[in-house]
Protein backbone atom coordinates (compact mmCIF):
# COMPACT_ATOMS: atom_id res chain seq x y z
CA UNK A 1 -16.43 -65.54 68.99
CA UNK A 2 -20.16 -65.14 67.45
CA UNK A 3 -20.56 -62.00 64.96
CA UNK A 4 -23.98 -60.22 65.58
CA UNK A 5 -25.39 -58.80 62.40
CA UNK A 6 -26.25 -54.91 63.25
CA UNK A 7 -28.91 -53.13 62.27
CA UNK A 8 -28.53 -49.07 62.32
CA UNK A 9 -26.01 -49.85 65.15
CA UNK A 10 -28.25 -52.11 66.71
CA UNK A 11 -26.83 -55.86 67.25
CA UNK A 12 -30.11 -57.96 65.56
CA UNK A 13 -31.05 -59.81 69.20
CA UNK A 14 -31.77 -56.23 70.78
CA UNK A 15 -34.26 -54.97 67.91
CA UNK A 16 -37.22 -53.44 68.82
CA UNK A 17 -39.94 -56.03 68.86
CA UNK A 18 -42.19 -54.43 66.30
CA UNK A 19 -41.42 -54.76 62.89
CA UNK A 20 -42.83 -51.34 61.86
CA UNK A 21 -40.19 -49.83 64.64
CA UNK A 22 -37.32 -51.69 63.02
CA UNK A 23 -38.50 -50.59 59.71
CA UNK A 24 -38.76 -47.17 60.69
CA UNK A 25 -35.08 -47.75 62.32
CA UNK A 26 -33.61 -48.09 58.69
CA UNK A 27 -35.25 -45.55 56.69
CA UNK A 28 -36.72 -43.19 58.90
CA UNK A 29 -34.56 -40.57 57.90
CA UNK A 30 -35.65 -38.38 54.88
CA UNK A 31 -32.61 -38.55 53.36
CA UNK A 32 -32.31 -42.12 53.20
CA UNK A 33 -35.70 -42.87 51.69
CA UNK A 34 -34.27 -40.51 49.12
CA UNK A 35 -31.34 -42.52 48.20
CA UNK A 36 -33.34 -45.42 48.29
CA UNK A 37 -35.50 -43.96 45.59
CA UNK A 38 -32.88 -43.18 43.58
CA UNK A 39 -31.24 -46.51 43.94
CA UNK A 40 -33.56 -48.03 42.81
CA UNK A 41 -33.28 -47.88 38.85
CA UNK A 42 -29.23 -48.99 39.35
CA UNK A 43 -25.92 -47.87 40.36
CA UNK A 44 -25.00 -44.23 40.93
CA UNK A 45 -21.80 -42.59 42.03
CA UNK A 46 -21.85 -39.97 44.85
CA UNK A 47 -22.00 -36.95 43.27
CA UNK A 48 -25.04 -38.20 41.15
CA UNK A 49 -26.52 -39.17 44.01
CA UNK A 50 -25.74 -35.13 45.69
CA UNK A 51 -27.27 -34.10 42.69
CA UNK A 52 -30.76 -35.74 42.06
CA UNK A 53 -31.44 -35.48 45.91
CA UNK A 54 -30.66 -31.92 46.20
CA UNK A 55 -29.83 -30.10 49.33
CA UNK A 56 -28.36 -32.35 51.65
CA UNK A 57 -24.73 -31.48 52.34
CA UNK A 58 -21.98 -33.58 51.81
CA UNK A 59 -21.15 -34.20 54.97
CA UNK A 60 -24.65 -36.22 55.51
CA UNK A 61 -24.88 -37.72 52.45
CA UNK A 62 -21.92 -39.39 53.55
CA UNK A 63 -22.98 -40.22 57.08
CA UNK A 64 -26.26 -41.58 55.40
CA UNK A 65 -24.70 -43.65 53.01
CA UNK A 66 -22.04 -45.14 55.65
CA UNK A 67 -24.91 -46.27 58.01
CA UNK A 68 -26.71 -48.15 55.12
CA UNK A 69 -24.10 -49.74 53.89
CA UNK A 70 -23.74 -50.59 57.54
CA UNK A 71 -27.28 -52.06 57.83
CA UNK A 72 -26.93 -53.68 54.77
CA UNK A 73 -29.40 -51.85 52.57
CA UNK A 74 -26.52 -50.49 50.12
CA UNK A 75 -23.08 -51.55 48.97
CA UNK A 76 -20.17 -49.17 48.09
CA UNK A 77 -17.68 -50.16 45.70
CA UNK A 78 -14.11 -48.65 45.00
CA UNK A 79 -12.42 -48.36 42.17
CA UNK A 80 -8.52 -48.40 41.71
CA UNK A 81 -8.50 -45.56 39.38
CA UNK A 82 -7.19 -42.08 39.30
CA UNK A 83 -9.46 -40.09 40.53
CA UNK A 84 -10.66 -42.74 42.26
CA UNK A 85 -14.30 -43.71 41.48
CA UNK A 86 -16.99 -45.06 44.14
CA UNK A 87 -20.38 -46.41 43.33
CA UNK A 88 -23.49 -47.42 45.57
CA UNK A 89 -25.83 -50.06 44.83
CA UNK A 90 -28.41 -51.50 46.52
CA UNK A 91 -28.16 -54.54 47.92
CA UNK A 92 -31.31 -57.52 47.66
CA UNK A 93 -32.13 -56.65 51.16
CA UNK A 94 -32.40 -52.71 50.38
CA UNK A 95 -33.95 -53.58 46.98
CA UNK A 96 -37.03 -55.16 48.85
CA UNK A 97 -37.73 -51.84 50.00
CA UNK A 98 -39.19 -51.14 46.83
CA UNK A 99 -42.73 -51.87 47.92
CA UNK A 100 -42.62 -50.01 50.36
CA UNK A 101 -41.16 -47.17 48.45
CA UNK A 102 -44.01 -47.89 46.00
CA UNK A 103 -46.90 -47.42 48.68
CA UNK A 104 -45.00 -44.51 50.36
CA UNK A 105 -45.68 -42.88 46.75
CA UNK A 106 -49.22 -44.35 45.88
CA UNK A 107 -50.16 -43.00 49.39
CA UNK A 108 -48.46 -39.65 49.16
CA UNK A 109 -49.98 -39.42 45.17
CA UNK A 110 -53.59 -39.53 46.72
CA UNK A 111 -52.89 -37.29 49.82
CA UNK A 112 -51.74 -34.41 47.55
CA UNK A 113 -54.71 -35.17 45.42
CA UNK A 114 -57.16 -34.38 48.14
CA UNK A 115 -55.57 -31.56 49.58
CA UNK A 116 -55.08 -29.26 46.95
């Protein structure tokens, strides 16, 4: 039996024909452009994560983080320790976000600049 890669649930033959739409499919919640920002200098563990994001709950962090992982945009790795320890990383394909993330902020930069 053929495995379909998914993307955000989505098997990769029925993606929306427009890039930008499939893009947007990925990151188009706030709190996942977040965790790509801060995923982008290295590793972090979840409750660093919580912490330099700010007020997202728990509970969504953790639904955010399970559907990257699922796209492919982060891993999550386990560690057999007591407690036991988790990191998230991103992965190459969530690391070439980073332009992206860079003209997100270049663009936002000059936006606040003219409005205030």
């Amino acid at each position: 039996m053929e495995t379909i890669k998914e993307i955000a649930g989505t098997p990769a033959k029925e993606l929306p024909a427009c890039p930008v739409e499939t893009t947007l499919m990925l990151i188009s919640d706030k709190w996942k452009v977040l965790i790509l920002r801060d995923l982008l200098p290295g590793t972090k563990r979840f409750g660093e994560l919580k912490k330099s994001i700010g007020h997202v709950s728990q509970k969504v962090l953790t639904s955010q983080l399970r559907q990257m992982e699922e796209s492919g945009l982060i891993t999550r790795t386990v560690y057999p320790e007591v407690p036991p320890r988790v990191e998230y990383a991103l992965t190459e394909v969530g690391y070439s976000l980073k332009p992206v993330l860079d003209a997100m902020w270049e663009w936002g930069e000059k936006y606040k600049a003219q409005n205030t």
